[in-house]
N, C-alpha and C. Protein backbone atom coordinates (compact mmCIF):
# COMPACT_ATOMS: atom_id res chain seq x y z
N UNK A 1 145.27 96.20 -168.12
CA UNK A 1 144.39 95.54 -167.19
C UNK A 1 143.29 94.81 -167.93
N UNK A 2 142.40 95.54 -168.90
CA UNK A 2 141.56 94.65 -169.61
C UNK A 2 141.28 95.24 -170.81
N UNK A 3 141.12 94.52 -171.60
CA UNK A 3 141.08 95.00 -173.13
C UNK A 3 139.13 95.63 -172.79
N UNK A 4 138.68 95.90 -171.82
CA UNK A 4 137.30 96.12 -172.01
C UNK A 4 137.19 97.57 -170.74
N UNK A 5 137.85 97.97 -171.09
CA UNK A 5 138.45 99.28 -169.45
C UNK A 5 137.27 100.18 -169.97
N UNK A 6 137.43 100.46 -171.32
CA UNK A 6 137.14 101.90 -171.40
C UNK A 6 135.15 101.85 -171.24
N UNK A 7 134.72 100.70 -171.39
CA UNK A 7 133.37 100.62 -170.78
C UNK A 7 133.16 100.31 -169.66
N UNK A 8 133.73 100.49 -168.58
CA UNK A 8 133.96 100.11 -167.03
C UNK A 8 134.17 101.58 -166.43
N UNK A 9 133.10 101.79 -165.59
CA UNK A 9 133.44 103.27 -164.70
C UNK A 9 134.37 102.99 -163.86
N UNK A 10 134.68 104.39 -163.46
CA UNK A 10 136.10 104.29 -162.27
C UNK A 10 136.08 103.53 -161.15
N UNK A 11 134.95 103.62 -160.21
CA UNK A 11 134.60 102.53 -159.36
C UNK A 11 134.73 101.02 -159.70
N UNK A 12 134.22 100.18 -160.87
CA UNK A 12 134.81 99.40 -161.51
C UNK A 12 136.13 99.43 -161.82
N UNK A 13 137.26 99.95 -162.69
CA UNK A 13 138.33 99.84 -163.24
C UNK A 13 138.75 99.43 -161.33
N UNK A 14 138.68 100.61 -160.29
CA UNK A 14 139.33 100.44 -158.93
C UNK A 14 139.08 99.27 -158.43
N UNK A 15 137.63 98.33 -157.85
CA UNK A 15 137.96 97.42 -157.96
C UNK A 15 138.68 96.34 -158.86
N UNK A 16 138.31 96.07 -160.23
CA UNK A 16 138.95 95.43 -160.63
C UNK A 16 140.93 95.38 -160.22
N UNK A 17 140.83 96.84 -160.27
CA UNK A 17 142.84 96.59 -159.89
C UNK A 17 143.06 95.80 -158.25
N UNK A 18 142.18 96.73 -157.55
CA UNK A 18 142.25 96.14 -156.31
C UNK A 18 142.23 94.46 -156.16
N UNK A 19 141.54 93.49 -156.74
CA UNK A 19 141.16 93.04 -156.23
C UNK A 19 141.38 91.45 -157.54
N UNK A 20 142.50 92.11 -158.41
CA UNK A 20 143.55 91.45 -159.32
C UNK A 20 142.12 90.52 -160.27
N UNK A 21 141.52 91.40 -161.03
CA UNK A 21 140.38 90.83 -161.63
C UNK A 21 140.64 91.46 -163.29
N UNK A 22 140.66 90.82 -163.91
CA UNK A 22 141.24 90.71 -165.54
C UNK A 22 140.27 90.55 -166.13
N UNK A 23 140.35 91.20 -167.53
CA UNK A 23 139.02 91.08 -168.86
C UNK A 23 139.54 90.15 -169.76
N UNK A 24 138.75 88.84 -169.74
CA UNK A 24 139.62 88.35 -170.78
C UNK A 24 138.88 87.39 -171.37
N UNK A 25 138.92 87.54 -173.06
CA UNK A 25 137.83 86.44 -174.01
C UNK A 25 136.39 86.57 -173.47
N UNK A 26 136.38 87.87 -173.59
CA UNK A 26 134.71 88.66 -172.93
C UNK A 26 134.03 87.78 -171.88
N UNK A 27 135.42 87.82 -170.46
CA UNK A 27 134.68 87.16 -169.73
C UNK A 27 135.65 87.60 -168.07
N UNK A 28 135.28 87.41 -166.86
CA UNK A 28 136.21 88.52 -165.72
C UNK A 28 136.68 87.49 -164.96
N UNK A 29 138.40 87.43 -164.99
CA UNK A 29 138.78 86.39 -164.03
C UNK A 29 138.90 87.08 -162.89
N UNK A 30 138.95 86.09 -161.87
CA UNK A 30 139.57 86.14 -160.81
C UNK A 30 140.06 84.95 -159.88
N UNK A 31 141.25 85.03 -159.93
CA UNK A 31 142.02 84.18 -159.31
C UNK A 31 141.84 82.97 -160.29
N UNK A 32 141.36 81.56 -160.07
CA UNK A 32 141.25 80.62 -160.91
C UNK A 32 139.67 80.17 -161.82
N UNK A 33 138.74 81.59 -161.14
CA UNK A 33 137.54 81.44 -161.48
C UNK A 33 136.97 82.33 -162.40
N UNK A 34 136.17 81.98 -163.59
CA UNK A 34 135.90 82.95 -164.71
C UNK A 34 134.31 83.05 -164.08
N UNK A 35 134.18 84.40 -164.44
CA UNK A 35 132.56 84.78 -164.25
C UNK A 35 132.28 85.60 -165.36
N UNK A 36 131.08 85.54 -165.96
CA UNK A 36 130.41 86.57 -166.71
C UNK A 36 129.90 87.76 -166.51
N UNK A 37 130.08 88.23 -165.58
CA UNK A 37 129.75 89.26 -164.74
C UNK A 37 130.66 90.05 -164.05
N UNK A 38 130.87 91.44 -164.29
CA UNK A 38 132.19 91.80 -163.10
C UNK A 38 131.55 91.64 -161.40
N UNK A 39 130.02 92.45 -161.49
CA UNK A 39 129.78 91.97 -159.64
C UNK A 39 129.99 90.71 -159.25
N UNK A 40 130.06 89.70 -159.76
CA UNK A 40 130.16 88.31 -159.47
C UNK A 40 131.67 88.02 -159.24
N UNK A 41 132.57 88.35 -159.93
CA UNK A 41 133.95 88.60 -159.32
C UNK A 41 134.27 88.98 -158.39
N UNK A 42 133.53 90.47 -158.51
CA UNK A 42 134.22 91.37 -157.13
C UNK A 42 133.54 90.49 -156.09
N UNK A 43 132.41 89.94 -156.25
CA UNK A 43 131.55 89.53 -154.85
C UNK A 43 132.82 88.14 -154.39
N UNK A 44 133.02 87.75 -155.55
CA UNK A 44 133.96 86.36 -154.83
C UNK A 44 134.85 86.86 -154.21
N UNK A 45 135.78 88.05 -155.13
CA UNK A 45 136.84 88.50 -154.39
C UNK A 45 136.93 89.32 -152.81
N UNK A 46 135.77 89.72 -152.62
CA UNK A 46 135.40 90.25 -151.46
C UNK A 46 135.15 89.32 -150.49
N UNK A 47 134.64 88.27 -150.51
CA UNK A 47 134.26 86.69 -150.02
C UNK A 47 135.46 86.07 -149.45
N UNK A 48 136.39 86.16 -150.44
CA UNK A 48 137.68 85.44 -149.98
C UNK A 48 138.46 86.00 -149.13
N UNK A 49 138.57 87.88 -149.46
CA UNK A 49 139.25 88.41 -148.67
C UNK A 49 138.76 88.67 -147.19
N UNK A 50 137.75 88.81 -147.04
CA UNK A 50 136.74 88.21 -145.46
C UNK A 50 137.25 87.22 -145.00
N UNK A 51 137.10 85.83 -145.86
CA UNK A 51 137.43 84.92 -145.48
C UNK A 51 138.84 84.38 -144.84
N UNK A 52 140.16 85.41 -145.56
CA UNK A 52 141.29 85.15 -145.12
C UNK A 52 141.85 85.75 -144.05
N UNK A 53 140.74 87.62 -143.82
CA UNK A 53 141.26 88.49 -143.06
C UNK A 53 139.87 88.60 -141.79
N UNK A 54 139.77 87.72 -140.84
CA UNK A 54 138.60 87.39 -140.16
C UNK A 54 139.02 88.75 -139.06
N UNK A 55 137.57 89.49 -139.14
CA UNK A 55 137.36 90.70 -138.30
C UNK A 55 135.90 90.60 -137.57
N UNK A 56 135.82 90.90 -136.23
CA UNK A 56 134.44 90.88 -135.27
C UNK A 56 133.15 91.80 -136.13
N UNK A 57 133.26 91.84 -137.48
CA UNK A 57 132.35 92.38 -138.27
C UNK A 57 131.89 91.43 -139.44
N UNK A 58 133.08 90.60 -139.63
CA UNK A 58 132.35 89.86 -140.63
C UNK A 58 132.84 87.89 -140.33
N UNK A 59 132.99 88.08 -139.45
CA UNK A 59 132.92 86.76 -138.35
C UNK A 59 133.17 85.52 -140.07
N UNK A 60 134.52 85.31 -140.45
CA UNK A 60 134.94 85.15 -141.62
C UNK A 60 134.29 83.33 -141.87
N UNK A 61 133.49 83.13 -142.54
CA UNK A 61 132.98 82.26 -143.48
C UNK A 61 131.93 81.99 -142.29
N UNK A 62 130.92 83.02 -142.29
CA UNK A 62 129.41 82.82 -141.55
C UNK A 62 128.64 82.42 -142.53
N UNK A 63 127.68 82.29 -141.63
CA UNK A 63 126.33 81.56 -142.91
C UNK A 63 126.06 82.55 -144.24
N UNK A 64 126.34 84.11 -143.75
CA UNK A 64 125.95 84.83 -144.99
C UNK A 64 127.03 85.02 -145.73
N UNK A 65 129.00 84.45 -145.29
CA UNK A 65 129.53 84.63 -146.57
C UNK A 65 129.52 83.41 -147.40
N UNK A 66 129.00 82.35 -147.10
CA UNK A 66 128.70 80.94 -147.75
C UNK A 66 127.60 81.21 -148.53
N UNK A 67 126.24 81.99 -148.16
CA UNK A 67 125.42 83.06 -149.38
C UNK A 67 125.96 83.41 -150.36
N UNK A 68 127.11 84.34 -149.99
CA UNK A 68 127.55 85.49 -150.62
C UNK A 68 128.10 84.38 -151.78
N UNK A 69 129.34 83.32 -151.63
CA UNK A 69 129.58 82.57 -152.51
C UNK A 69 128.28 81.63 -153.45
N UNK A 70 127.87 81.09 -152.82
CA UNK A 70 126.53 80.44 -153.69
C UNK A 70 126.10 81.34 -154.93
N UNK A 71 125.75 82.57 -154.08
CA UNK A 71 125.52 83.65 -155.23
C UNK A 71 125.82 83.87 -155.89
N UNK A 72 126.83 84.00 -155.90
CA UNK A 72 127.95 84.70 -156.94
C UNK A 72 128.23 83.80 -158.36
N UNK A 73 127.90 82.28 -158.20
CA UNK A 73 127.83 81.56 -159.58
C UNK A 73 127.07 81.76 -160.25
N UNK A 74 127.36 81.56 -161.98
CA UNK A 74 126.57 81.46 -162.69
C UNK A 74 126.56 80.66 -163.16
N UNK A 75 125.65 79.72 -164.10
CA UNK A 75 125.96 78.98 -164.75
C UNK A 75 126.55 78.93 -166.14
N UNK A 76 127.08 77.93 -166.11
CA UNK A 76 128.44 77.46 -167.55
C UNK A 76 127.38 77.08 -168.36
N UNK A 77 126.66 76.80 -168.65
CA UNK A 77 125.38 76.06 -169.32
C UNK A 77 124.44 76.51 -169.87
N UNK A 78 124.65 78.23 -170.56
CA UNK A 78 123.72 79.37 -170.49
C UNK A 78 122.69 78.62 -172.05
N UNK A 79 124.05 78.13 -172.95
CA UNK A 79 123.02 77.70 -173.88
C UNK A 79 122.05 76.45 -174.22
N UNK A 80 122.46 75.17 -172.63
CA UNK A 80 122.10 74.35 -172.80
C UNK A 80 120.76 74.53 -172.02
N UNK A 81 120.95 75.80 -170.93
CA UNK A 81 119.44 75.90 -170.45
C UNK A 81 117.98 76.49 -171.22
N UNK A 82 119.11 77.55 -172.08
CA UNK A 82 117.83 78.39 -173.08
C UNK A 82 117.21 77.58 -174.35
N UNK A 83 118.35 75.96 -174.60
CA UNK A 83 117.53 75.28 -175.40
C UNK A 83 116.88 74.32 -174.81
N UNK A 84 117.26 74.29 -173.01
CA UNK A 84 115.82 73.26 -172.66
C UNK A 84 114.46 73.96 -172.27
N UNK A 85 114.68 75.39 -172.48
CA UNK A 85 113.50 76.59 -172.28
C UNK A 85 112.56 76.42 -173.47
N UNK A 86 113.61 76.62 -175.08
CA UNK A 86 112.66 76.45 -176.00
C UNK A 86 112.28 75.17 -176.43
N UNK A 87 112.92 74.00 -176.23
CA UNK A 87 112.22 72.79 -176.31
C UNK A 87 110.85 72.62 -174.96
N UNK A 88 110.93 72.71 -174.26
CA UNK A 88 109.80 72.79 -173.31
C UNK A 88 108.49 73.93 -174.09
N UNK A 89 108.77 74.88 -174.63
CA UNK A 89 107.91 75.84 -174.98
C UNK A 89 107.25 74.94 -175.89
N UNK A 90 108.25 74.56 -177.36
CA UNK A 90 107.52 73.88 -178.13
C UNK A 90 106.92 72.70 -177.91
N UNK A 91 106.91 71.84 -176.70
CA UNK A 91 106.05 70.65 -175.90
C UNK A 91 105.24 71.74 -175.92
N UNK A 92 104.62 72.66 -175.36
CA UNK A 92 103.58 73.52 -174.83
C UNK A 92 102.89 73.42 -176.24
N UNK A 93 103.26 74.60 -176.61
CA UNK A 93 102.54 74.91 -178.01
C UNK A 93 102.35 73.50 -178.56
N UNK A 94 102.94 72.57 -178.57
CA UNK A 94 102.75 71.14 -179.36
C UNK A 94 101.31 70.77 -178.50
N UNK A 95 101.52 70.62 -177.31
CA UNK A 95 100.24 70.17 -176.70
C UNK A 95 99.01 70.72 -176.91
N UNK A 96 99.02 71.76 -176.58
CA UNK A 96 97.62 73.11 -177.00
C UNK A 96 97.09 73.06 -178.45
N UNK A 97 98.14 72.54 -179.70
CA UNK A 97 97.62 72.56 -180.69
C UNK A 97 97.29 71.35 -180.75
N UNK A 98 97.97 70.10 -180.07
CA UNK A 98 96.66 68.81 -180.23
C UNK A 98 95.72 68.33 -179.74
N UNK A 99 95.34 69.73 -178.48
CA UNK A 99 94.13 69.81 -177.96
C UNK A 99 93.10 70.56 -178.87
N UNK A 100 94.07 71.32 -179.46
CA UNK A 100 92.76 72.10 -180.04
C UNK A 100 92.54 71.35 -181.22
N UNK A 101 93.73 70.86 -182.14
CA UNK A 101 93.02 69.71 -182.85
C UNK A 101 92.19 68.11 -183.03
N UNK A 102 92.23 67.98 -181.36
CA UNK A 102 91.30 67.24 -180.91
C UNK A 102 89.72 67.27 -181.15
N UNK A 103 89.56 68.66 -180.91
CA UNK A 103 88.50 69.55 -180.76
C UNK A 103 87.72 70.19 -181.85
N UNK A 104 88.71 70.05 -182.94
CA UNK A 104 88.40 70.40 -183.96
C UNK A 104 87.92 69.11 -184.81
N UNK A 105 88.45 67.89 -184.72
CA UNK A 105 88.17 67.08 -184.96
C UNK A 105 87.05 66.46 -184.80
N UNK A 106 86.64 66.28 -183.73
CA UNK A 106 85.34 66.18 -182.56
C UNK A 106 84.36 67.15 -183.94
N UNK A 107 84.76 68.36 -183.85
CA UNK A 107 83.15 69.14 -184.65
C UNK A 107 83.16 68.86 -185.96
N UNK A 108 84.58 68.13 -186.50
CA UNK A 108 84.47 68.04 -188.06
C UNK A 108 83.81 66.69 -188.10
N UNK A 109 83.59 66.14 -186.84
CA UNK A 109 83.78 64.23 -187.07
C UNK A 109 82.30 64.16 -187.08
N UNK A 110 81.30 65.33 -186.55
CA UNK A 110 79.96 64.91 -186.42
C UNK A 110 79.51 65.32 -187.85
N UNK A 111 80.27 65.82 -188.58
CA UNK A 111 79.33 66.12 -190.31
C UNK A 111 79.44 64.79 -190.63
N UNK A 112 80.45 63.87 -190.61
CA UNK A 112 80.59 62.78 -191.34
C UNK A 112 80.22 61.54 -190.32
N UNK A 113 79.33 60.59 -190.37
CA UNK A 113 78.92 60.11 -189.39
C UNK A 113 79.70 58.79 -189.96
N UNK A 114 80.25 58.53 -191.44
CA UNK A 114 81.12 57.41 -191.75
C UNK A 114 82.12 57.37 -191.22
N UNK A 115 82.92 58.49 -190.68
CA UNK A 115 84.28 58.08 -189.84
C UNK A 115 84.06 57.87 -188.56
N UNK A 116 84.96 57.11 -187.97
CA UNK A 116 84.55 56.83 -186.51
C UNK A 116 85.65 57.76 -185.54
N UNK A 117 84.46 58.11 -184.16
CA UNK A 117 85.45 59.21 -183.68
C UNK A 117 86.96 59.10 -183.55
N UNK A 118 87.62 58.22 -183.03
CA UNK A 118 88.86 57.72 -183.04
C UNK A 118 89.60 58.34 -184.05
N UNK A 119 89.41 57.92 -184.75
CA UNK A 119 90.40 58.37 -186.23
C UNK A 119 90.37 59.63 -186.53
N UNK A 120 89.41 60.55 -185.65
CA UNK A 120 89.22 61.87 -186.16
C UNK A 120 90.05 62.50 -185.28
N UNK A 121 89.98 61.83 -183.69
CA UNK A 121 90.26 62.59 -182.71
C UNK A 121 91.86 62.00 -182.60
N UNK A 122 92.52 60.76 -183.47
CA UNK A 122 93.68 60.29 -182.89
C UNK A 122 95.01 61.70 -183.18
N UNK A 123 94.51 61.85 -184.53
CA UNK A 123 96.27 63.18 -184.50
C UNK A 123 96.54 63.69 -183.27
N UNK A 124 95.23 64.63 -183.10
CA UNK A 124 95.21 65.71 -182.16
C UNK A 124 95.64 64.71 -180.78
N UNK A 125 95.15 63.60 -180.09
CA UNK A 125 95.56 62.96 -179.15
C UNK A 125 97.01 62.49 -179.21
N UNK A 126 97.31 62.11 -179.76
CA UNK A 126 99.04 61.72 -180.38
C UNK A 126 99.72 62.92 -180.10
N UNK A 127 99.46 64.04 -180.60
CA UNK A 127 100.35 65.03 -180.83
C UNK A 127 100.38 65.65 -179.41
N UNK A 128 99.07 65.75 -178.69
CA UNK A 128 99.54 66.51 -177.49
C UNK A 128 100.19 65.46 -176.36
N UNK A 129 99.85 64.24 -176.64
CA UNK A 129 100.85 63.32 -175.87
C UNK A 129 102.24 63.30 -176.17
N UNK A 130 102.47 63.11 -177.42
CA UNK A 130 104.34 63.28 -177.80
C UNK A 130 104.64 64.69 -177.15
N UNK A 131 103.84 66.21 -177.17
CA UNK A 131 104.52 67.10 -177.07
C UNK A 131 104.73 67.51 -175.56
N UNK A 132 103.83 66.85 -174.98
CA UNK A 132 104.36 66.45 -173.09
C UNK A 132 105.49 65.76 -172.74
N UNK A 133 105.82 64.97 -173.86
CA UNK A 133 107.45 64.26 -173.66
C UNK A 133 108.32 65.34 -173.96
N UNK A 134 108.38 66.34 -174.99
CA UNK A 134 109.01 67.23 -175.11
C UNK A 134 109.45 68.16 -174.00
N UNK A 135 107.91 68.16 -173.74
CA UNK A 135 108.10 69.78 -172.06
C UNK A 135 109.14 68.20 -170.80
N UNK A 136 108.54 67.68 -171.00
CA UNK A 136 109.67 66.70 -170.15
C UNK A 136 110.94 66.61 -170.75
N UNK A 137 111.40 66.26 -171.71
CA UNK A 137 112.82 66.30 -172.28
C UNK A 137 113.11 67.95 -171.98
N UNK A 138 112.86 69.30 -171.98
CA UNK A 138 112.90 70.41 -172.13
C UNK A 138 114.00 70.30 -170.14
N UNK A 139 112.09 70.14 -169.67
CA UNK A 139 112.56 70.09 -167.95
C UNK A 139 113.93 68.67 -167.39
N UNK A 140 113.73 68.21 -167.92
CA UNK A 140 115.00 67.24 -167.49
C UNK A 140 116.18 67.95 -167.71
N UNK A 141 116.56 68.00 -169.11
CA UNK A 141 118.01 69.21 -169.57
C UNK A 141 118.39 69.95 -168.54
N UNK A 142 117.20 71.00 -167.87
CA UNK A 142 117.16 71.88 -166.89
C UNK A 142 117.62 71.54 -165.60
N UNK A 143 117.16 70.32 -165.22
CA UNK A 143 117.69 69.60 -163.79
C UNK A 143 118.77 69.27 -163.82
N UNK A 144 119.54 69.01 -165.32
CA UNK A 144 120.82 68.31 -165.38
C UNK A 144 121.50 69.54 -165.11
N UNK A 145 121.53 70.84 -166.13
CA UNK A 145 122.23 71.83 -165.84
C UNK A 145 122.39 72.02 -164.14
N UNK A 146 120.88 72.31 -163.69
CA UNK A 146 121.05 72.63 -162.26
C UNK A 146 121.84 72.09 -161.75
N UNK A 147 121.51 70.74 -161.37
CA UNK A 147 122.45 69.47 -160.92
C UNK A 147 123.83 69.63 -160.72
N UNK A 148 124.28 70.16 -162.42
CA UNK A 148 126.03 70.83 -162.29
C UNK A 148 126.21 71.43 -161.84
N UNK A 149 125.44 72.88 -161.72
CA UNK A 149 125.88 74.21 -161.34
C UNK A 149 125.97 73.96 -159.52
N UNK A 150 124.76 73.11 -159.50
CA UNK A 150 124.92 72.86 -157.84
C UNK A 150 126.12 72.18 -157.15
N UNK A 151 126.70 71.09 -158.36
CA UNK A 151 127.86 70.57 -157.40
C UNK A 151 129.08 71.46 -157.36
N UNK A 152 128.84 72.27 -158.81
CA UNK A 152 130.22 72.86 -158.73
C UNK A 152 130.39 74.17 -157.05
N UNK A 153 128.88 74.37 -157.11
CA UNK A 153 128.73 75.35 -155.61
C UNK A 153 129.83 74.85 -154.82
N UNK A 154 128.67 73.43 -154.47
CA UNK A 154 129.21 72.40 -153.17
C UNK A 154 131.14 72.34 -153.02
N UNK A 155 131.42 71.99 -154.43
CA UNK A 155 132.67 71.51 -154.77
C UNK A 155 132.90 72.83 -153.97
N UNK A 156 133.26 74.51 -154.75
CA UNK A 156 133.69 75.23 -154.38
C UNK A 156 133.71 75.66 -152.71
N UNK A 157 132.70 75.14 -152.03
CA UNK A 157 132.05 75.52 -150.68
C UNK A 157 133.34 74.90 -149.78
N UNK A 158 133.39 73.21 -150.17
CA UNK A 158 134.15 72.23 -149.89
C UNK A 158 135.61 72.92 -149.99
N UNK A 159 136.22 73.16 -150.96
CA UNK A 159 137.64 73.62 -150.78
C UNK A 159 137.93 74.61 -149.66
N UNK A 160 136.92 75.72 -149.82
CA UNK A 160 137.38 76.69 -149.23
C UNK A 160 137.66 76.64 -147.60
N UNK A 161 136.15 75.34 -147.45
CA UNK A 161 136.26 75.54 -145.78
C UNK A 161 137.82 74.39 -145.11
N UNK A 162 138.44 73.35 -146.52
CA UNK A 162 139.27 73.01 -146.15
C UNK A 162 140.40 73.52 -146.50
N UNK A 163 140.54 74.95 -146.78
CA UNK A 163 141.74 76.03 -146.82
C UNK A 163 141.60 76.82 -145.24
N UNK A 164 140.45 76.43 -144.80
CA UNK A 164 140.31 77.16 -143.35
C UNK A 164 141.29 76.99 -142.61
């Protein structure tokens, strides 16, 4: 059943048989859909089987099993989001340090009354402006991922209600 059984309690191993869900390339199919997660399987697989076997209890593809699916994705994109997390961080920290070297500038610029403020204060202004493009390049990445993960929802939402 899965090369990953023997860390799966019995309640797990049972659904998984039940409900034809496989371990495979450290990751849980079911049916044509891979999830990283076994609850995220079973939740689809439970979803569908509602959906095919409609009972006056779970009134088959109501607003909360169209939840239940939404939910259940994760995103494919785990490493393109955690590097638009740390590029956004380093915009942060980039900004804060060319505020504070703004600032620092400012108190170094009044010993020397030959430089003019500008030139004292430009790094620090430069730097926290470029590093706001960063936290923007960071947050854009992020919308794109979203963006996918959302159509693939929709996409999935779309088939199912035209298997209805």
């Amino acid at each position: 059943m899965s090369s990953n059984s023997q860390s799966q309690n019995p309640e797990q191993i049972e659904a998984m048989a039940r409900y034809s869900i496989t371990y495979e390339d450290g990751r849980y199919k079911c049916g044509q859909y891979w999830y990283e997660e076994l609850q995220d399987a079973i939740n689809f697989a439970k979803s569908e089987e509602d959906r095919k076997n409609p009972t006056s209890d779970n009134k088959a593809y109501s607003e909360n099993a169209i939840h239940h699916v939404i939910t259940s994705f994760h995103t494919k994109y785990g490493s393109a989001k955690a590097i638009s997390f740390f590029i956004s961080f380093l915009g942060w920290v980039g900004f804060v340090g060319g505020i504070i070297a703004a600032i620092i500038g400012i108190n170094k610029g009044s010993r020397y009354d030959q430089m003019p403020y500008m030139v004292i204060l430009l790094p620090g202004i430069i730097t926290a402006i470029s590093s706001l493009f960063l936290v923007a390049a960071g947050q854009v990445v992020r919308a794109l991922v979203d963006n996918a993960n959302h159509t693939r929802e929709i996409l999935h939402i779309i088939k199912n209600r035209l298997e209805r």
